[in-house]
C-alpha atoms as a PDB file:
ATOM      1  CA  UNK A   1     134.562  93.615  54.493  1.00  0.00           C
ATOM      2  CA  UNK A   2     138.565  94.786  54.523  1.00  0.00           C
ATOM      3  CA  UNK A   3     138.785  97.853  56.587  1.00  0.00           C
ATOM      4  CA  UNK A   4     140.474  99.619  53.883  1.00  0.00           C
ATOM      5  CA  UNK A   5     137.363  99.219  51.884  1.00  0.00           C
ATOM      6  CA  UNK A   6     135.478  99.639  54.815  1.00  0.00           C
ATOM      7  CA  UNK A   7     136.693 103.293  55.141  1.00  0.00           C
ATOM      8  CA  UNK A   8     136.988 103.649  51.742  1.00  0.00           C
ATOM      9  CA  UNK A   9     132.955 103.177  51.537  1.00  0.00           C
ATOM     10  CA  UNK A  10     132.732 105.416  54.824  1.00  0.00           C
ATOM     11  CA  UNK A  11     134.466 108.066  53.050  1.00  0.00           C
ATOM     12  CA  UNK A  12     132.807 107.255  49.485  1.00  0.00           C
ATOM     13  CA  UNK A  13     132.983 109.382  47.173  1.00  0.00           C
ATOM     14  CA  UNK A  14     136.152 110.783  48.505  1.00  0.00           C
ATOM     15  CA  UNK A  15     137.933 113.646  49.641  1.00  0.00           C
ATOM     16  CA  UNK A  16     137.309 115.835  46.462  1.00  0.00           C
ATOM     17  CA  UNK A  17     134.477 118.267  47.775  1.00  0.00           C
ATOM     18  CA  UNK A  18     133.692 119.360  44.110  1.00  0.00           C
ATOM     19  CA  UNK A  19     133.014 115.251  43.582  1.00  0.00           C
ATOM     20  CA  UNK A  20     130.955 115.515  46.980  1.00  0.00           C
ATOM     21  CA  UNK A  21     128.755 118.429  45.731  1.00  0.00           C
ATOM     22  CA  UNK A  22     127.913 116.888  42.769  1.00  0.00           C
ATOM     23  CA  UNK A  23     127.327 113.511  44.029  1.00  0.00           C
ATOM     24  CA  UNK A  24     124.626 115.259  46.561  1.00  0.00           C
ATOM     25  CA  UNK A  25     123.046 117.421  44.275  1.00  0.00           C
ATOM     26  CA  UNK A  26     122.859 116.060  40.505  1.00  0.00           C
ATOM     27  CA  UNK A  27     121.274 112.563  41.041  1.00  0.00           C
ATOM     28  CA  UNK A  28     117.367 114.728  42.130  1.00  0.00           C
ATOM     29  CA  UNK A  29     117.623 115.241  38.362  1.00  0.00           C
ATOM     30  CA  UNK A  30     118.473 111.451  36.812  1.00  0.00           C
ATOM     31  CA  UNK A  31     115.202 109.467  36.403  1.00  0.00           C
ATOM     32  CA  UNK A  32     114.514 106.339  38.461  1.00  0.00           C
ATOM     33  CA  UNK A  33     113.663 103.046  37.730  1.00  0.00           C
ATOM     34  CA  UNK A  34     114.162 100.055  35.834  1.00  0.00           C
ATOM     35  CA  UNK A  35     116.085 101.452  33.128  1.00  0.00           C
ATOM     36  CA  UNK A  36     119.443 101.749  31.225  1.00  0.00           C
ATOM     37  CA  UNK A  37     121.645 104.549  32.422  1.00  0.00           C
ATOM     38  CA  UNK A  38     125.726 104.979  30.567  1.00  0.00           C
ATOM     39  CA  UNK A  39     127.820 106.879  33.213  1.00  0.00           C
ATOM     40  CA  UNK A  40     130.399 108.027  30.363  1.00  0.00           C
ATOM     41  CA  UNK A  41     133.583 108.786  31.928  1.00  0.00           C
ATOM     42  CA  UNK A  42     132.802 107.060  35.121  1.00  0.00           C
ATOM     43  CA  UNK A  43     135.848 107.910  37.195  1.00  0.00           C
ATOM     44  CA  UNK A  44     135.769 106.192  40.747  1.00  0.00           C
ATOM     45  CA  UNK A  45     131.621 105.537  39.639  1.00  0.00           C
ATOM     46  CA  UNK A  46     129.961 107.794  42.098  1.00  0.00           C
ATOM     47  CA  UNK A  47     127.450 109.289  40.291  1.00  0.00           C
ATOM     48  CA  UNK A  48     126.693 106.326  38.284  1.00  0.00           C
ATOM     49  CA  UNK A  49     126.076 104.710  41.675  1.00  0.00           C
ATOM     50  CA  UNK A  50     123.499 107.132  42.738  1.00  0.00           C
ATOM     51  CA  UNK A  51     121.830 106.054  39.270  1.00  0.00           C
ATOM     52  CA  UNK A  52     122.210 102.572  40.221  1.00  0.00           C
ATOM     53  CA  UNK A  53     120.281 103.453  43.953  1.00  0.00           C
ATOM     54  CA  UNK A  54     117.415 105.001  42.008  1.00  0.00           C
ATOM     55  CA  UNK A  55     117.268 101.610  40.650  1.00  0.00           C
ATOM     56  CA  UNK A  56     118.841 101.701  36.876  1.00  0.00           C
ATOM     57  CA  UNK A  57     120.531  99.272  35.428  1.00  0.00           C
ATOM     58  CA  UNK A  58     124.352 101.089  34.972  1.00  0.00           C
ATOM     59  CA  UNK A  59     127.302 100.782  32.733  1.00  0.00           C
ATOM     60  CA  UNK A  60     130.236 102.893  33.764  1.00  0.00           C
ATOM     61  CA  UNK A  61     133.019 103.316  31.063  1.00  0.00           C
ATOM     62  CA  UNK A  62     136.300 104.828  30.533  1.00  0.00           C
ATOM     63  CA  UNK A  63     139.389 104.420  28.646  1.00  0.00           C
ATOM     64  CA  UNK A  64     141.452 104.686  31.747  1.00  0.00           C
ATOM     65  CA  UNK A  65     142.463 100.825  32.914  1.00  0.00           C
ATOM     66  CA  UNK A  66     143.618 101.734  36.572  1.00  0.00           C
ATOM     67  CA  UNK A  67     140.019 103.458  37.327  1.00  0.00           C
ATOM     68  CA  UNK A  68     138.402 100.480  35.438  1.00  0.00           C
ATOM     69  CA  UNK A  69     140.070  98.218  38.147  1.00  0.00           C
ATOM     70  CA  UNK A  70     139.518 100.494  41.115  1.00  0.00           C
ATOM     71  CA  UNK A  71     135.994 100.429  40.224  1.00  0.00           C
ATOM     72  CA  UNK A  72     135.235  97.282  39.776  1.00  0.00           C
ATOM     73  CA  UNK A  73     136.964  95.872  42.933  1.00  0.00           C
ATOM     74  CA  UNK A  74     135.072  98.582  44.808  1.00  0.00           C
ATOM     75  CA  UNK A  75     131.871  98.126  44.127  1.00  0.00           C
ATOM     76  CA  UNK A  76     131.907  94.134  43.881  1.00  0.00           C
ATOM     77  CA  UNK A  77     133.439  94.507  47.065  1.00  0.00           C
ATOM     78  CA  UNK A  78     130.681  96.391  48.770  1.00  0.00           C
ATOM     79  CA  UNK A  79     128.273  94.314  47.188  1.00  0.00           C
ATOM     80  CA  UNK A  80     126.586  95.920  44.282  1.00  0.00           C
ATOM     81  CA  UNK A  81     124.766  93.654  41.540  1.00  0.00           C
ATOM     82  CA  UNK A  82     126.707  92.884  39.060  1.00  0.00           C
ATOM     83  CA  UNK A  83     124.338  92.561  36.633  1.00  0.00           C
ATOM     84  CA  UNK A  84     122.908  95.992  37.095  1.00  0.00           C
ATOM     85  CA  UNK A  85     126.377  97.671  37.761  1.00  0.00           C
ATOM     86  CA  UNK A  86     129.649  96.846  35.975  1.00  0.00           C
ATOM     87  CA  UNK A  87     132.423  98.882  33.762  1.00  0.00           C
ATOM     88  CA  UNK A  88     134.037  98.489  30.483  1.00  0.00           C
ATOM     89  CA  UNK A  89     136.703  99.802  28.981  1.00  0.00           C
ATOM     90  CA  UNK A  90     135.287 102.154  26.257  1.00  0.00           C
ATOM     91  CA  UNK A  91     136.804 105.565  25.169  1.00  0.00           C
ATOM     92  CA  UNK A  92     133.794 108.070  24.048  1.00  0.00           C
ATOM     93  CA  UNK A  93     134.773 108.158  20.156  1.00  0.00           C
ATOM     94  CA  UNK A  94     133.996 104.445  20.266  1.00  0.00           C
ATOM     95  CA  UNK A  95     130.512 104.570  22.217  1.00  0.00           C
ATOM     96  CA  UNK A  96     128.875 103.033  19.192  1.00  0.00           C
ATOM     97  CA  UNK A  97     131.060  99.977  18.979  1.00  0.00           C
ATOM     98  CA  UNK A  98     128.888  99.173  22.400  1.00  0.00           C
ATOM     99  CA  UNK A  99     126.192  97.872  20.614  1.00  0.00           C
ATOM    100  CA  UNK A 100     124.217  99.277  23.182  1.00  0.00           C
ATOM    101  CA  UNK A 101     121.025 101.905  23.723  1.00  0.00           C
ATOM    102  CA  UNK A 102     120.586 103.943  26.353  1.00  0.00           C
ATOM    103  CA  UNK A 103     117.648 105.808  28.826  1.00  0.00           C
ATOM    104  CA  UNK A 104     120.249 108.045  29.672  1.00  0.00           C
ATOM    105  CA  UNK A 105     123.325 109.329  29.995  1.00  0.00           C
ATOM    106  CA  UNK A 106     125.414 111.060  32.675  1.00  0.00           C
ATOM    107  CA  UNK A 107     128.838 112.386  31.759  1.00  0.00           C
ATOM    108  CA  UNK A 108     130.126 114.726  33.972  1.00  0.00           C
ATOM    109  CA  UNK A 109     133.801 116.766  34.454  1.00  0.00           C
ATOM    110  CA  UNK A 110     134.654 114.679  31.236  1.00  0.00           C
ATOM    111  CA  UNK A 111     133.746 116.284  28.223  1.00  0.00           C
ATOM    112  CA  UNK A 112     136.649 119.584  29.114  1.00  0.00           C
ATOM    113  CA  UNK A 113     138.850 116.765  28.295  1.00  0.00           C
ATOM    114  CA  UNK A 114     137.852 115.785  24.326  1.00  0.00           C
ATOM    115  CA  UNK A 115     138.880 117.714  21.563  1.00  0.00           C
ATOM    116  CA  UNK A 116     135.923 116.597  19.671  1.00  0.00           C
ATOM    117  CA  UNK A 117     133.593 116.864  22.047  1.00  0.00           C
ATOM    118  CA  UNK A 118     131.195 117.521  18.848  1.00  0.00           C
ATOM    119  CA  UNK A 119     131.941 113.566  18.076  1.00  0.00           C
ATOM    120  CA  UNK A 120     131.480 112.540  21.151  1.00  0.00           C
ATOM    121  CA  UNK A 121     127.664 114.704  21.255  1.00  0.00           C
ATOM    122  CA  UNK A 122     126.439 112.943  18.136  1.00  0.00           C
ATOM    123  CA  UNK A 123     126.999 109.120  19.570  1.00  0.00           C
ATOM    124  CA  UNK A 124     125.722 110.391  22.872  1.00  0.00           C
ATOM    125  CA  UNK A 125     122.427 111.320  20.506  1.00  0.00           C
ATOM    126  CA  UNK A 126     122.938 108.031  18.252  1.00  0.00           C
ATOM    127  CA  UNK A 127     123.097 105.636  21.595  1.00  0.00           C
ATOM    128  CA  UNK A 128     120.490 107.379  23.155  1.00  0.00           C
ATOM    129  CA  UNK A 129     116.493 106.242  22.995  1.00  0.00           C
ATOM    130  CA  UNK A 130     114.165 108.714  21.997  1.00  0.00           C
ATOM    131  CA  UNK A 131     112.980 110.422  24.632  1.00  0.00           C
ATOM    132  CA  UNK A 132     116.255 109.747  26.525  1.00  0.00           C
ATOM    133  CA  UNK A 133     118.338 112.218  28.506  1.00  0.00           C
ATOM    134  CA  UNK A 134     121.854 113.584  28.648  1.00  0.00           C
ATOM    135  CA  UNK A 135     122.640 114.676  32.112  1.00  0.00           C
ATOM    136  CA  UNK A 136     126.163 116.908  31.195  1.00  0.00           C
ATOM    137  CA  UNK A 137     128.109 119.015  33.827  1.00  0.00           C
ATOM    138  CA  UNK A 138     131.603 120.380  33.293  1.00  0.00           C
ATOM    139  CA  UNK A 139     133.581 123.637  34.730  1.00  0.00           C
ATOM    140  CA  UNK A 140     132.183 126.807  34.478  1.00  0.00           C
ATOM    141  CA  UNK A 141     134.184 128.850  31.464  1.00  0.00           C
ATOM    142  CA  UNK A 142     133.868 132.027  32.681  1.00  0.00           C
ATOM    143  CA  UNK A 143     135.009 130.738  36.780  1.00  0.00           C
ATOM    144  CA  UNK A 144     138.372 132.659  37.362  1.00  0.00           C
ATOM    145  CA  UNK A 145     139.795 129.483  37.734  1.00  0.00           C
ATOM    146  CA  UNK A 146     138.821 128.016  34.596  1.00  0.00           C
ATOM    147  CA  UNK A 147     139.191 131.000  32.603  1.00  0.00           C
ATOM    148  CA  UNK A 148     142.990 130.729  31.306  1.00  0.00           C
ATOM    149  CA  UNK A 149     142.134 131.316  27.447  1.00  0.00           C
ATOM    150  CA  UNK A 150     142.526 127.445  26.517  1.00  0.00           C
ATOM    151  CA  UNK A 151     140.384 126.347  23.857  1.00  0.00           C
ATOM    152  CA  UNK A 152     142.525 124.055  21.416  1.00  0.00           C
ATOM    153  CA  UNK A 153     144.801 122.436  23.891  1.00  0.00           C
ATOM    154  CA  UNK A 154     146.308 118.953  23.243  1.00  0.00           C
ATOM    155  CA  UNK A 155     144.516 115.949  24.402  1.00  0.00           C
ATOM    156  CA  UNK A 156     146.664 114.699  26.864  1.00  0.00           C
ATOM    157  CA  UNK A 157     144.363 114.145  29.829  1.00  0.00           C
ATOM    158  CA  UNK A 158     144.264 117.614  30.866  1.00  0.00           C
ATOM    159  CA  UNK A 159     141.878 121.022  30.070  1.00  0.00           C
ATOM    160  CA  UNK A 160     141.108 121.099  26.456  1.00  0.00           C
ATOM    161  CA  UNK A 161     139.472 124.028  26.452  1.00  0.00           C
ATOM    162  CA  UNK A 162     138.233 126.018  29.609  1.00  0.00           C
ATOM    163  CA  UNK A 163     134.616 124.845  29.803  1.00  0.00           C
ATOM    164  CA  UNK A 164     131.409 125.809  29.089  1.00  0.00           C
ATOM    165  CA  UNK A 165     128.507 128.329  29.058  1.00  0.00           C
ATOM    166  CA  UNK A 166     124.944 128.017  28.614  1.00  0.00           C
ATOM    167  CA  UNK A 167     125.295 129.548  25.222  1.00  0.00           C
ATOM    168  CA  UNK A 168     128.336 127.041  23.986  1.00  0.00           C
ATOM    169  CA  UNK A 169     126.036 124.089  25.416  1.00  0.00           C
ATOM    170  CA  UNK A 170     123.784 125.253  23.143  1.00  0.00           C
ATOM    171  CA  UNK A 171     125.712 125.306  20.419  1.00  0.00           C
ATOM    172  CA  UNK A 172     127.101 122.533  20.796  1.00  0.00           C
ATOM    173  CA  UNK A 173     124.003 120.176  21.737  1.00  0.00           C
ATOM    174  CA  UNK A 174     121.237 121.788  19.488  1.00  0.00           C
ATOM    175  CA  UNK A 175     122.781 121.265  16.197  1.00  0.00           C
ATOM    176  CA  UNK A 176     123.361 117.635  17.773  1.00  0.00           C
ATOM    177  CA  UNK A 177     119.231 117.183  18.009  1.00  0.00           C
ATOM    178  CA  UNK A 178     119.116 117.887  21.314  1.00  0.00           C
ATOM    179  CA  UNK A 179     116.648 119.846  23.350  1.00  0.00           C
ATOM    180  CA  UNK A 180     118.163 121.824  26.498  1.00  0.00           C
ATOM    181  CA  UNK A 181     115.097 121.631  28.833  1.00  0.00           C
ATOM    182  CA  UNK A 182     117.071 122.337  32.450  1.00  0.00           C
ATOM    183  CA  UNK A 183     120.322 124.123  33.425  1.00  0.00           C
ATOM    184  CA  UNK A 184     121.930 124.917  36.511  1.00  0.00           C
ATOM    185  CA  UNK A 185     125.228 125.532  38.360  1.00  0.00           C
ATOM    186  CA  UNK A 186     127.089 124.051  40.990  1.00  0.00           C
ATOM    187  CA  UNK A 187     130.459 125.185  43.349  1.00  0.00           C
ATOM    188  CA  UNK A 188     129.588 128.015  45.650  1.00  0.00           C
ATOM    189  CA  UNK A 189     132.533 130.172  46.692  1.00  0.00           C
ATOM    190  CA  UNK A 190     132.716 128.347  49.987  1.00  0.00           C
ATOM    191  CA  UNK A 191     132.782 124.912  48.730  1.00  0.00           C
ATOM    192  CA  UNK A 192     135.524 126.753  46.027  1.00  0.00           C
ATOM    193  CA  UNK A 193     137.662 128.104  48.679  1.00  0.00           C
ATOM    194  CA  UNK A 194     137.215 124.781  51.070  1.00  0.00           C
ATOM    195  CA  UNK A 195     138.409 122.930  48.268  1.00  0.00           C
ATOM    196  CA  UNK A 196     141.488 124.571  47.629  1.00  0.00           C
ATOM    197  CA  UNK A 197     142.332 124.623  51.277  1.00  0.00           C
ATOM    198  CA  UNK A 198     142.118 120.779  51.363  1.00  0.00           C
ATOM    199  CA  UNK A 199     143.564 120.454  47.931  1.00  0.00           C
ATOM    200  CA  UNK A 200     146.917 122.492  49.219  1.00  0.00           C
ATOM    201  CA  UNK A 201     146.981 120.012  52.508  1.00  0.00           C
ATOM    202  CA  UNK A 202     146.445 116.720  50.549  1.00  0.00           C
ATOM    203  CA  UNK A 203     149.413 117.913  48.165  1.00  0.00           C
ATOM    204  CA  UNK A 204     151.391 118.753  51.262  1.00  0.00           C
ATOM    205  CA  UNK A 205     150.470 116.185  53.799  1.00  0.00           C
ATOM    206  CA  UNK A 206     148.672 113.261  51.634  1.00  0.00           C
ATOM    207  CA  UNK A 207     145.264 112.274  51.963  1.00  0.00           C
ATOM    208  CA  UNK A 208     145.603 110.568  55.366  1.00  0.00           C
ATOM    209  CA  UNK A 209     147.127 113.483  57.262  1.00  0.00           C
ATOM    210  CA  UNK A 210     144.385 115.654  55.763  1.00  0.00           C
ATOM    211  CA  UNK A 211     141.704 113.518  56.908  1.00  0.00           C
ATOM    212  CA  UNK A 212     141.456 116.284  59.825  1.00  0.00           C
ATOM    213  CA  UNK A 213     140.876 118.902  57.832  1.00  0.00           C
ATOM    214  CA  UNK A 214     138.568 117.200  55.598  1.00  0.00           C
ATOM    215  CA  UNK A 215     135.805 116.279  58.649  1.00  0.00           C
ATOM    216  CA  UNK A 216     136.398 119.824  59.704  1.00  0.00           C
ATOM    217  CA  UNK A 217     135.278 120.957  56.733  1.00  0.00           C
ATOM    218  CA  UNK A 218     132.528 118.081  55.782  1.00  0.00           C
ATOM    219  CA  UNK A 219     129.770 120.426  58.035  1.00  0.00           C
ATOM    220  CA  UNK A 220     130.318 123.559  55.591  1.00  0.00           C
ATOM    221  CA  UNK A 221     130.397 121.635  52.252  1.00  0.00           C
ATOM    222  CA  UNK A 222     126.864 120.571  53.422  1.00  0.00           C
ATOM    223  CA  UNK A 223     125.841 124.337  52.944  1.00  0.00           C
ATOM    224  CA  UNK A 224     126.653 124.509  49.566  1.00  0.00           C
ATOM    225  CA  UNK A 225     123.565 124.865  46.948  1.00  0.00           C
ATOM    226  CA  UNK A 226     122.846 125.254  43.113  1.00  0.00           C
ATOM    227  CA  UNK A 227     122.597 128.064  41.572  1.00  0.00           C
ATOM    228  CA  UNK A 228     125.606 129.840  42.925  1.00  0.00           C
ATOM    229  CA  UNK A 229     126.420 133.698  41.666  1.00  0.00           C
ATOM    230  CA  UNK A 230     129.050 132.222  39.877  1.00  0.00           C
ATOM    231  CA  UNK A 231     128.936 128.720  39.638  1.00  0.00           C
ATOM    232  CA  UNK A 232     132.281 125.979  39.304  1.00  0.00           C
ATOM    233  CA  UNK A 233     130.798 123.874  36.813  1.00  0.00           C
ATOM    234  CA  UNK A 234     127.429 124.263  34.787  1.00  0.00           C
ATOM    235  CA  UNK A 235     124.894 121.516  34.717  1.00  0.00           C
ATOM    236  CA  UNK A 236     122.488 121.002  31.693  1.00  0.00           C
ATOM    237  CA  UNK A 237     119.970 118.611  30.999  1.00  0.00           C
ATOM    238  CA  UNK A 238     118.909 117.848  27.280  1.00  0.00           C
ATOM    239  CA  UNK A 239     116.767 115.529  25.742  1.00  0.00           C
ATOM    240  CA  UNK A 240     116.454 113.435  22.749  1.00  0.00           C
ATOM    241  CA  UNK A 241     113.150 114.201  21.179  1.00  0.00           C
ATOM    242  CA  UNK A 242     110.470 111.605  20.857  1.00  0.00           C
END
C-alpha cells in the first residue's frame, strides 16, 4: 500500500470532527447484512463504508466527478470488494434513472444542499423496498451557526436553506409516505468548539501542519454523545411502510 494511502486510511475519515462523530455514532442505527444500502451523496464514502462493514452490499453516488474519483481510488486501493462497494455518478433528481431498489438509504449533510429536497424525498420513497429505511441527518436549524435566515438560497453547492427540525422532517417526509420511527441529534458543544478550533488552523496552516492539533484533540472528540442540549445536526430515521 502507498504511504499516502496508507495514512490516508490511518486517518480515515479525515480531519473533519463533525464527519468523525457521525461516522462513530450513526452506523448502531443502519441494519446489517446481506442487503442493498444507497449512500446518496456519498462524499469521501465513510458512512457508506461502515454500511459496507455491517456487511451490505453499497452504492455510493454523487454528481460531483472529483469525489467520484477520490473514492473510488481509495477504497479499491485499500481493498474493498468491488462488487459490494463501488460509486456512480448520479445527481439525486435522477435516482430513478438507476434502475435500482434499495434496503436502505443513508444520505447525510446532503439534503441542506437541494432546493427540492421534496423531489428528491419522493424517489428516496419510489427506490426504496417496502419496509426499507431512510437514515437522514443534516444541520440542526435552530444551531446558532446554522441559523442565518436562509431558506430559498441558490443551488450552487452551498446552504440552501438552514436545516432542519423535527417538525420540518416531518413535514417534509410524512406527506412523502414515510413513517418517522427514531430521531436524534448529534454535535455537542465540545466537539462544536473543537471543530472550529481545527477548522481556523487547517485554513491557516493546511491540513498537514494541523495534524498536531488534530491528535490533540482526537481524545476529546471521543467524549462526544447523542442527544446533545442543542444538537449540530438532527438525525431521523423513517421507514417505508410494508
Amino acid at each position: 500500500m502507498q504511504p499516502k494511502i496508507y495514512v490516508k486510511r490511518l486517518l480515515f475519515p479525515g480531519l473533519d470532527l463533525h464527519t468523525r462523530s457521525r461516522y462513530r455514532l450513526l452506523p448502531r442505527f443502519f441494519r446489517a447484512g446481506s442487503i442493498d444500502t444507497l449512500d446518496a451523496g456519498c462524499g469521501n464514502g465513510a458512512l457508506g463504508y461502515a454500511a459496507y462493514q455491517l456487511g451490505n452490499c453499497v452504492l455510493g453516488v454523487t454528481n460531483d466527478p472529483g469525489e467520484l474519483e477520490r473514492a473510488r481510488d481509495f477504497f479499491s486501493a485499500i481493498g474493498a470488494d468491488s462488487h459490494r462497494m463501488s460509486f456512480e455518478n448520479c445527481d439525486l433528481y435522477d435516482l430513478p434513472q438507476l434502475g435500482r431498489k434499495f434496503d436502505q438509504i443513508i444520505c447525510s449533510e446532503t439534503l441542506e444542499h437541494i432546493k427540492q429536497d421534496e423531489d428528491v424525498i419522493r424517489n428516496f420513497y419510489e427506490i426504496l423496498r417496502p419496509g426499507g429505511v431512510l437514515h437522514l441527518c443534516c444541520p440542526f436549524a435552530l444551531h446558532s451557526i446554522h441559523n442565518l435566515g436562509r431558506f430559498d438560497e441558490p443551488e450552487d453547492g452551498g446552504h440552501v436553506r438552514d436545516g432542519y427540525t423535527l417538525e420540518s422532517y416531518q413535514g417534509l417526509l410524512v406527506p412523502a409516505g414515510f413513517e418517522i420511527v427514531d430521531s436524534t441529534g448529534l454535535g455537542s458543544s465540545v466537539i462544536v468548539n473543537l471543530d472550529r478550533a481545527l477548522r481556523w488552523a487547517r485554513n491557516r496552516a493546511g491540513d498537514v501542519a494541523s495534524l498536531p492539533l488534530f491528535l490533540l484533540g482526537w481524545p476529546l472528540q471521543l467524549l462526544d454523545t447523542l442527544n446533545p442540549d442543542i444538537p449540530y445536526s438532527l438525525y431521523v430515521q423513517a421507514v417505508k411502510p410494508q
